[in-house]
PDB file of N, CA and C in Angstrom:
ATOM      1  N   UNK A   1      99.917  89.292 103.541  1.00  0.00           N
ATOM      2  CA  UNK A   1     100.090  89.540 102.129  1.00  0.00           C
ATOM      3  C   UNK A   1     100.199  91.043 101.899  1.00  0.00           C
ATOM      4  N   UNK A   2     100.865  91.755 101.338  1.00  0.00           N
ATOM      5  CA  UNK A   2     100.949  93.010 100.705  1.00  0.00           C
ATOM      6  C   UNK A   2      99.923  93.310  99.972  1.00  0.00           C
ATOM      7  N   UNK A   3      99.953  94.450 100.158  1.00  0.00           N
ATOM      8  CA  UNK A   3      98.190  95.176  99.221  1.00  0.00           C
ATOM      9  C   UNK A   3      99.241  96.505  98.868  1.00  0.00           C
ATOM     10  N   UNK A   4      99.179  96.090  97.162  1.00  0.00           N
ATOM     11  CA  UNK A   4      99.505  97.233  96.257  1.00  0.00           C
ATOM     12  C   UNK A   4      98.407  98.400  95.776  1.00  0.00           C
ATOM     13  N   UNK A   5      98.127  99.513  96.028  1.00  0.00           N
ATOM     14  CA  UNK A   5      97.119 100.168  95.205  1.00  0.00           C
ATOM     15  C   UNK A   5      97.611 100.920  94.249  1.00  0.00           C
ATOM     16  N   UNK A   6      97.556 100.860  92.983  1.00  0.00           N
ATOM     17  CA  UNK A   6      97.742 102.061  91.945  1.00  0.00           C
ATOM     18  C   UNK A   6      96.546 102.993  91.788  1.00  0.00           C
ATOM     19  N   UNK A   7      96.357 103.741  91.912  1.00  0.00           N
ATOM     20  CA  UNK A   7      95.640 105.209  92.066  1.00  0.00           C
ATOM     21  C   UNK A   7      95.642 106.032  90.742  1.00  0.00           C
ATOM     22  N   UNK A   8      94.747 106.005  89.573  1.00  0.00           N
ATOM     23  CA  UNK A   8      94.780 106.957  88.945  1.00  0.00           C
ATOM     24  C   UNK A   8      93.489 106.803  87.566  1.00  0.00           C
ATOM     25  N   UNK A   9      92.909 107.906  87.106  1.00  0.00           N
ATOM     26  CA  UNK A   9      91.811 107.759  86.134  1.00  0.00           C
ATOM     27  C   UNK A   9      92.089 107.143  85.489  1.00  0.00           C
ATOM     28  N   UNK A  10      93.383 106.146  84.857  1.00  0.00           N
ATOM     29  CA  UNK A  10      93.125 105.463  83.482  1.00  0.00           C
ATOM     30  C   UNK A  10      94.010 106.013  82.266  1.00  0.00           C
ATOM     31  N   UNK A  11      95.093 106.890  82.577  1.00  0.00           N
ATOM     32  CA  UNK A  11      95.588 107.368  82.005  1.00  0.00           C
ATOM     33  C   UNK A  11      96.484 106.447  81.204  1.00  0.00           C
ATOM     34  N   UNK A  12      97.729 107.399  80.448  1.00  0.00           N
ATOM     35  CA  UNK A  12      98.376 106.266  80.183  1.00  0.00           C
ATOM     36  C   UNK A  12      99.638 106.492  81.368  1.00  0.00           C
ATOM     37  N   UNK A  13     100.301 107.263  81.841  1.00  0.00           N
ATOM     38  CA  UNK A  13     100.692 106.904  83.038  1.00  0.00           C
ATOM     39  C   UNK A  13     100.333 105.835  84.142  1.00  0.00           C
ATOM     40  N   UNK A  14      99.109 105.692  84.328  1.00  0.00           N
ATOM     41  CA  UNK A  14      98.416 104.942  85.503  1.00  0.00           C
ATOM     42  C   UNK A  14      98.647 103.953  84.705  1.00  0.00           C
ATOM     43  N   UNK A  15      98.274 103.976  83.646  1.00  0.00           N
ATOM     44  CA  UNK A  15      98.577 101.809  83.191  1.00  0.00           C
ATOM     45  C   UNK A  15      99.961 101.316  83.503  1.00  0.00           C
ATOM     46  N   UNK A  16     101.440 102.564  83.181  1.00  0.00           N
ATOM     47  CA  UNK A  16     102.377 102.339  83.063  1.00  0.00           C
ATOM     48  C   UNK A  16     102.648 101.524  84.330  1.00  0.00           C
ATOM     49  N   UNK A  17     102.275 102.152  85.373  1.00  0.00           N
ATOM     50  CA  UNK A  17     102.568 102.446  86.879  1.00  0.00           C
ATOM     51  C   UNK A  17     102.133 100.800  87.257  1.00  0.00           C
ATOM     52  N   UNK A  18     100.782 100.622  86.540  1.00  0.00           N
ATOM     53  CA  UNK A  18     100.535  99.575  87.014  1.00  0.00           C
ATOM     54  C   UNK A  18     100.850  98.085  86.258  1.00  0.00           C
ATOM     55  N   UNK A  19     101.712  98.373  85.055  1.00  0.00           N
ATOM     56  CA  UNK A  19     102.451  97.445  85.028  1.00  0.00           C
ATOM     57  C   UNK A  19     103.665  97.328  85.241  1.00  0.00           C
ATOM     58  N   UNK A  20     104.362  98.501  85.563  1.00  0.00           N
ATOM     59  CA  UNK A  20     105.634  98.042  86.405  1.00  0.00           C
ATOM     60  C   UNK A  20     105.185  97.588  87.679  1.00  0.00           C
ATOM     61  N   UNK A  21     104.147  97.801  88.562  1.00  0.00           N
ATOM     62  CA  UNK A  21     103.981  97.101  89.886  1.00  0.00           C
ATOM     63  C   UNK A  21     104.320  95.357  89.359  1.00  0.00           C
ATOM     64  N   UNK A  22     102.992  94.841  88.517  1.00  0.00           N
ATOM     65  CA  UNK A  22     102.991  93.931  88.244  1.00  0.00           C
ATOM     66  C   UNK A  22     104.395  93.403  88.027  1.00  0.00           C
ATOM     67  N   UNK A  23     105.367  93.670  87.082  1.00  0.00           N
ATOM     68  CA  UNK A  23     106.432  93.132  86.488  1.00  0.00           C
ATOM     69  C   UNK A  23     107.156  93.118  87.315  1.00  0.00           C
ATOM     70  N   UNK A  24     107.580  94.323  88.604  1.00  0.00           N
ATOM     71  CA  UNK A  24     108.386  94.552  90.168  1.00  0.00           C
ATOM     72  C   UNK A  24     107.777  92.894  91.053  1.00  0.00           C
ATOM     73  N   UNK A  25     106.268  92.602  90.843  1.00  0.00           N
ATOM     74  CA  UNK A  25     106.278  91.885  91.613  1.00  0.00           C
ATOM     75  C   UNK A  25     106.263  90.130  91.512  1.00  0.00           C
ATOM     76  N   UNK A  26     106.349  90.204  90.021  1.00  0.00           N
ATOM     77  CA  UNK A  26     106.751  88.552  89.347  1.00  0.00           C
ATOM     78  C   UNK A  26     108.230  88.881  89.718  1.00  0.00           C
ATOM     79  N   UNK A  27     108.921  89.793  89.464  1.00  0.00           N
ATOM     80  CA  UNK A  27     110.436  89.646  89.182  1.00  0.00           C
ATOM     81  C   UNK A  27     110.916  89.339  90.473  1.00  0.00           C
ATOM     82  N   UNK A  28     110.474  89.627  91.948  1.00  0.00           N
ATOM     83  CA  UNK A  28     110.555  89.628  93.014  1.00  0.00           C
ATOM     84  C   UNK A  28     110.056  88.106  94.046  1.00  0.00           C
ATOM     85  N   UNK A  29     109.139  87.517  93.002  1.00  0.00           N
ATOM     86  CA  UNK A  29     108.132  86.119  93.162  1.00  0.00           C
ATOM     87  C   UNK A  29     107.545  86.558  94.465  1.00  0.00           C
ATOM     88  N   UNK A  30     107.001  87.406  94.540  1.00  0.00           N
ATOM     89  CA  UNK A  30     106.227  87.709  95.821  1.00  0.00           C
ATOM     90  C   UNK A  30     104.480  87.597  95.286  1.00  0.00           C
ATOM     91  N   UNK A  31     103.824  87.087  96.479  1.00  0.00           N
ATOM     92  CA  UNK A  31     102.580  87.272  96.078  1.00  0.00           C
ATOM     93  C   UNK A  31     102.173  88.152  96.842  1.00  0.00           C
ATOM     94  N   UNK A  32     100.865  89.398  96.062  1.00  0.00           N
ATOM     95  CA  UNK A  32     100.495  90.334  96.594  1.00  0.00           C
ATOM     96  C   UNK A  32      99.117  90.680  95.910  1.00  0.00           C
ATOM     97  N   UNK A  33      98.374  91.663  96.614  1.00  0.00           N
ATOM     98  CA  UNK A  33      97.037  91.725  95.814  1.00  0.00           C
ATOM     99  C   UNK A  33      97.501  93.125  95.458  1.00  0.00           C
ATOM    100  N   UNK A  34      97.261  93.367  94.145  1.00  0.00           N
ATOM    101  CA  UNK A  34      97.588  94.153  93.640  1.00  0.00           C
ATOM    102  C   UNK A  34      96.018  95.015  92.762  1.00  0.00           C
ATOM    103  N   UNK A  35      95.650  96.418  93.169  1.00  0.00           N
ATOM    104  CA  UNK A  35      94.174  96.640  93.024  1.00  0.00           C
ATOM    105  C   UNK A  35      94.737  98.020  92.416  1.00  0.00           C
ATOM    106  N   UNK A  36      93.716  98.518  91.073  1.00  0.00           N
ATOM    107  CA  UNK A  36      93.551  99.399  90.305  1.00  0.00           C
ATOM    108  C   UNK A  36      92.809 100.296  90.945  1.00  0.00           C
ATOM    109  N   UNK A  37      92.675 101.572  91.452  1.00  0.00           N
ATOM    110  CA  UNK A  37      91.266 102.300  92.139  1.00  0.00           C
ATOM    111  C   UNK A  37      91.494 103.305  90.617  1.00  0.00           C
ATOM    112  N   UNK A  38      90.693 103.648  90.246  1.00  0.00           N
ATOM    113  CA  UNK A  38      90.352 104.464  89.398  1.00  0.00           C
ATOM    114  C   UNK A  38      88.875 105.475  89.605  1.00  0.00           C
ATOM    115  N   UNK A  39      88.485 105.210  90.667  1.00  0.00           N
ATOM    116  CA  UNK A  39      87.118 106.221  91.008  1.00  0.00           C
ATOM    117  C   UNK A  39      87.786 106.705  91.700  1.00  0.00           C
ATOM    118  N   UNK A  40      87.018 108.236  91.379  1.00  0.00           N
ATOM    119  CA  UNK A  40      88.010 110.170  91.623  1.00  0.00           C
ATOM    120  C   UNK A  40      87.451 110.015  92.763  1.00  0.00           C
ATOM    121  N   UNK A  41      86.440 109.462  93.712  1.00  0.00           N
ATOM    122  CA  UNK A  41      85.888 109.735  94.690  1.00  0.00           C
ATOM    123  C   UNK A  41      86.838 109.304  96.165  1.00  0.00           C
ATOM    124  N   UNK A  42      87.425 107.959  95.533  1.00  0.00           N
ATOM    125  CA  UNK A  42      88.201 107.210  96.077  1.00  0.00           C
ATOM    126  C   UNK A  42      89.423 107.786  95.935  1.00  0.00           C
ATOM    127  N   UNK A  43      90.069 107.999  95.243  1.00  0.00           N
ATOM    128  CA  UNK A  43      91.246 109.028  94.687  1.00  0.00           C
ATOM    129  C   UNK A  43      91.356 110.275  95.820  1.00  0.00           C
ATOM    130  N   UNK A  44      90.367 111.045  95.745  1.00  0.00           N
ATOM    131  CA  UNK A  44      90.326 112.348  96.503  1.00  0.00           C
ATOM    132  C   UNK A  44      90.271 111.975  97.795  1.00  0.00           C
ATOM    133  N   UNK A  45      89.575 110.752  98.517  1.00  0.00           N
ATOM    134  CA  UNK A  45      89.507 110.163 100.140  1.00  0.00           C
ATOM    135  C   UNK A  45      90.851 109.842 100.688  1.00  0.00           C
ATOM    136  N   UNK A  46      91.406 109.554  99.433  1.00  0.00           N
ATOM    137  CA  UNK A  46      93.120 108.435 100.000  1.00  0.00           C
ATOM    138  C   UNK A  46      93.952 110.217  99.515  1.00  0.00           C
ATOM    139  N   UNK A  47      93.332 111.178  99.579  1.00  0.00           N
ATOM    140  CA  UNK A  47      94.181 112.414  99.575  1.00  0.00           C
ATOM    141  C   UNK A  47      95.576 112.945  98.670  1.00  0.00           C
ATOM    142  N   UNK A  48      94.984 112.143  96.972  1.00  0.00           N
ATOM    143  CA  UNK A  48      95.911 112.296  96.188  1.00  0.00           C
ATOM    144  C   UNK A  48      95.435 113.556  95.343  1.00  0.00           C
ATOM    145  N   UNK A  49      96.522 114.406  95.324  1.00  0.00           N
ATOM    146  CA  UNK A  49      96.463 115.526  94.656  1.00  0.00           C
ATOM    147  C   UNK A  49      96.819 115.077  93.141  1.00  0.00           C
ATOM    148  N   UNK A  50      97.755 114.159  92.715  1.00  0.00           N
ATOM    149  CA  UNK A  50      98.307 114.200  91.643  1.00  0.00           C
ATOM    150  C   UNK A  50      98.370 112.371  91.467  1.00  0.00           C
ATOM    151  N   UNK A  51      98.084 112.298  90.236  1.00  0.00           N
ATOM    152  CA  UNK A  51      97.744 110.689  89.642  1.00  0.00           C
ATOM    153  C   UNK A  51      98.892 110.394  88.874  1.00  0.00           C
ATOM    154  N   UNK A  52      99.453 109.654  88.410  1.00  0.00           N
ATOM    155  CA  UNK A  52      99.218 108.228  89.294  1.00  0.00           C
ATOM    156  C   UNK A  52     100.229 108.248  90.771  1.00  0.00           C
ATOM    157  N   UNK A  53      99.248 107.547  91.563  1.00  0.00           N
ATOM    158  CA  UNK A  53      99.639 107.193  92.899  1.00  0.00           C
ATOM    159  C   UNK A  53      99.824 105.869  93.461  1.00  0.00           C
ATOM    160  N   UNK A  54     101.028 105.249  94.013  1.00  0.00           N
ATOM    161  CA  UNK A  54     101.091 103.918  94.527  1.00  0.00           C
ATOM    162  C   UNK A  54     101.278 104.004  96.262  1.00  0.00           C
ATOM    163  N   UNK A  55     100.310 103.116  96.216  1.00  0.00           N
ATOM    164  CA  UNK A  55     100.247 103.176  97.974  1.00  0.00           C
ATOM    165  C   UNK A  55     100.820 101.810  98.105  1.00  0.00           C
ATOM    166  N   UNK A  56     101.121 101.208  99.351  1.00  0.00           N
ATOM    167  CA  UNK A  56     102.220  99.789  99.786  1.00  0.00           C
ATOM    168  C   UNK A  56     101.383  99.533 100.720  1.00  0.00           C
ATOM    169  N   UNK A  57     100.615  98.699 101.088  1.00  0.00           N
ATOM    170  CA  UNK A  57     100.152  98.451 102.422  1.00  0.00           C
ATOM    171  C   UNK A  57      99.252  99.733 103.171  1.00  0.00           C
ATOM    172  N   UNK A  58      99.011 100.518 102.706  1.00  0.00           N
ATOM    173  CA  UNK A  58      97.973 101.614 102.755  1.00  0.00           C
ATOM    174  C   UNK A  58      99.069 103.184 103.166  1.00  0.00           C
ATOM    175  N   UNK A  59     100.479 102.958 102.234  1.00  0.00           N
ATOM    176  CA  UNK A  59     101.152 104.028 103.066  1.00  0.00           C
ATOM    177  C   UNK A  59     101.747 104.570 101.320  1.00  0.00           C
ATOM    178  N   UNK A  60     101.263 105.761 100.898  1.00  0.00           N
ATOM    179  CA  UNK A  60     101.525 106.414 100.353  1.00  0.00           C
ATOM    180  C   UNK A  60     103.095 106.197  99.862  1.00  0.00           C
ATOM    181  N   UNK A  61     103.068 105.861  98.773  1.00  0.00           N
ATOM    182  CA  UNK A  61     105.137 105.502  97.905  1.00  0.00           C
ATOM    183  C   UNK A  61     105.546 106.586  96.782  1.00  0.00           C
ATOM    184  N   UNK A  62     104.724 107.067  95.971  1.00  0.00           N
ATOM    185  CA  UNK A  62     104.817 107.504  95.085  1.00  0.00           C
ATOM    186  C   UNK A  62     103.875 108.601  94.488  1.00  0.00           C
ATOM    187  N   UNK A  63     103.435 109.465  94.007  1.00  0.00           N
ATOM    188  CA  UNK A  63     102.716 110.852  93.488  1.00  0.00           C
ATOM    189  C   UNK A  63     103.023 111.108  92.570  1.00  0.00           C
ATOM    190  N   UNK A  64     101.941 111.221  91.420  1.00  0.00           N
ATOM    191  CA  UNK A  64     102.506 112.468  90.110  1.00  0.00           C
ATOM    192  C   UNK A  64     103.549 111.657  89.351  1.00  0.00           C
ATOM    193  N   UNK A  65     104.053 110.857  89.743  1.00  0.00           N
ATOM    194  CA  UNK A  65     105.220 109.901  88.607  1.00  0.00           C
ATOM    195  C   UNK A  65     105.010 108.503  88.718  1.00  0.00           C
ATOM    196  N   UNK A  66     105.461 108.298  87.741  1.00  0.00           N
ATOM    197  CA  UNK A  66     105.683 106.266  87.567  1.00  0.00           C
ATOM    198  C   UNK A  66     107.280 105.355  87.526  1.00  0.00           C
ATOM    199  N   UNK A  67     107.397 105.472  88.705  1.00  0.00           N
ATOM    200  CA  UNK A  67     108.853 104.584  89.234  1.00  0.00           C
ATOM    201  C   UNK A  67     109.101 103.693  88.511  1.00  0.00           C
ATOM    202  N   UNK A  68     109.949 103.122  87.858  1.00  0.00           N
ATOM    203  CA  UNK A  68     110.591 102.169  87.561  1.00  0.00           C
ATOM    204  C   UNK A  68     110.357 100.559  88.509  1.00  0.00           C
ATOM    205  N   UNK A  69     110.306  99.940  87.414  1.00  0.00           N
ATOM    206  CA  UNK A  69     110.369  98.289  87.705  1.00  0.00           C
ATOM    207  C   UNK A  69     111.218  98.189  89.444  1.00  0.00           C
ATOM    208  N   UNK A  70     112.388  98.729  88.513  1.00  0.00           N
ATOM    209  CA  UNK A  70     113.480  98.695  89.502  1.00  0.00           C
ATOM    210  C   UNK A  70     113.544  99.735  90.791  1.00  0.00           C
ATOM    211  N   UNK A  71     112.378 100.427  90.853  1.00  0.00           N
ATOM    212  CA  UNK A  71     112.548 101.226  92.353  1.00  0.00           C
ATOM    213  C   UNK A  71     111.546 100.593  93.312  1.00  0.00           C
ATOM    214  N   UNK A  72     110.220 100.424  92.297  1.00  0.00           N
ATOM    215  CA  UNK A  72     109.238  99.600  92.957  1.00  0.00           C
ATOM    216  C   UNK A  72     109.630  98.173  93.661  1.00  0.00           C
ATOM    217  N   UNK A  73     110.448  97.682  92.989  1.00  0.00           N
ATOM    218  CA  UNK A  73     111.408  96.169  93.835  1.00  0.00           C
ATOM    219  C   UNK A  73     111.849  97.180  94.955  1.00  0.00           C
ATOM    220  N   UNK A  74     112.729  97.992  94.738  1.00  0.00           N
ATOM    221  CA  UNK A  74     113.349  98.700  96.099  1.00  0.00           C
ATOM    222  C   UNK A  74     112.245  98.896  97.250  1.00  0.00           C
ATOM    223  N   UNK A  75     111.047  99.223  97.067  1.00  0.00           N
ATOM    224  CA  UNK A  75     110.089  99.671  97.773  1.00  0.00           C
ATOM    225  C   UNK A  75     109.355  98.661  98.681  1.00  0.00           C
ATOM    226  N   UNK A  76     109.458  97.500  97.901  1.00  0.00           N
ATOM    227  CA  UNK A  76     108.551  96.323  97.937  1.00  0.00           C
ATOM    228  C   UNK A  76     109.588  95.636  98.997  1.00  0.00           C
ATOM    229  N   UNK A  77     110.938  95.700  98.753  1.00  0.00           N
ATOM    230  CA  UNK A  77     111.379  95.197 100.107  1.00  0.00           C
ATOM    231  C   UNK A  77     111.946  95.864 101.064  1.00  0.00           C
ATOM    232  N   UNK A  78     111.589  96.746 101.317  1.00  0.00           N
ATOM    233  CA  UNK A  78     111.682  97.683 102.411  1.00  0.00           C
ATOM    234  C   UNK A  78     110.893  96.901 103.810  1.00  0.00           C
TER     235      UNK A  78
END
C-alpha cells in the first residue's frame, strides 16, 4: 500500500496540499494511507526546511508548495 505524508503546522497551504492528495487519490481509485504529521518535532526529523511537504512512500515529492490534483496523480504513478 502507498503511505502518503503531508508535512506541515496546519496552515492553510498544508490543508490545501492535503486535500489535493486526497482528491489525486479517489480520482486515481487507489487505496493508500494517507497521514497528516503536523508536530514541528517530526517535521524537523524528516528534514523539512519549508512546509508544506509531501513525502510518497517515505521519499521526499514536494517542499514549500502545493502541487496540483493533477501533478500529485503524476507522482502517484510513477
Amino acid at each position: 500500500m502507498t503511505k502518503i505524508e503531508v508535512l506541515g503546522t496546519g496552515c492553510a497551504k498544508c490543508k490545501r496540499l492535503f486535500d489535493n492528495v486526497q482528491a489525486a487519490v479517489k480520482e486515481l481509485g487507489m487505496t493508500a494511507e494517507v497521514v497528516k504529521v503536523e508536530d514541528l518535532d517530526a517535521i524537523v526529523e524528516a528534514g523539512v526546511m519549508l512546509t508544506p511537504a509531501l513525502f510518497i512512500n517515505g521519499e521526499l515529492r514536494a517542499e514549500g508548495r502545493v502541487p496540483c490534483v493533477e501533478e500529485i496523480m503524476t507522482m502517484l504513478k510513477e
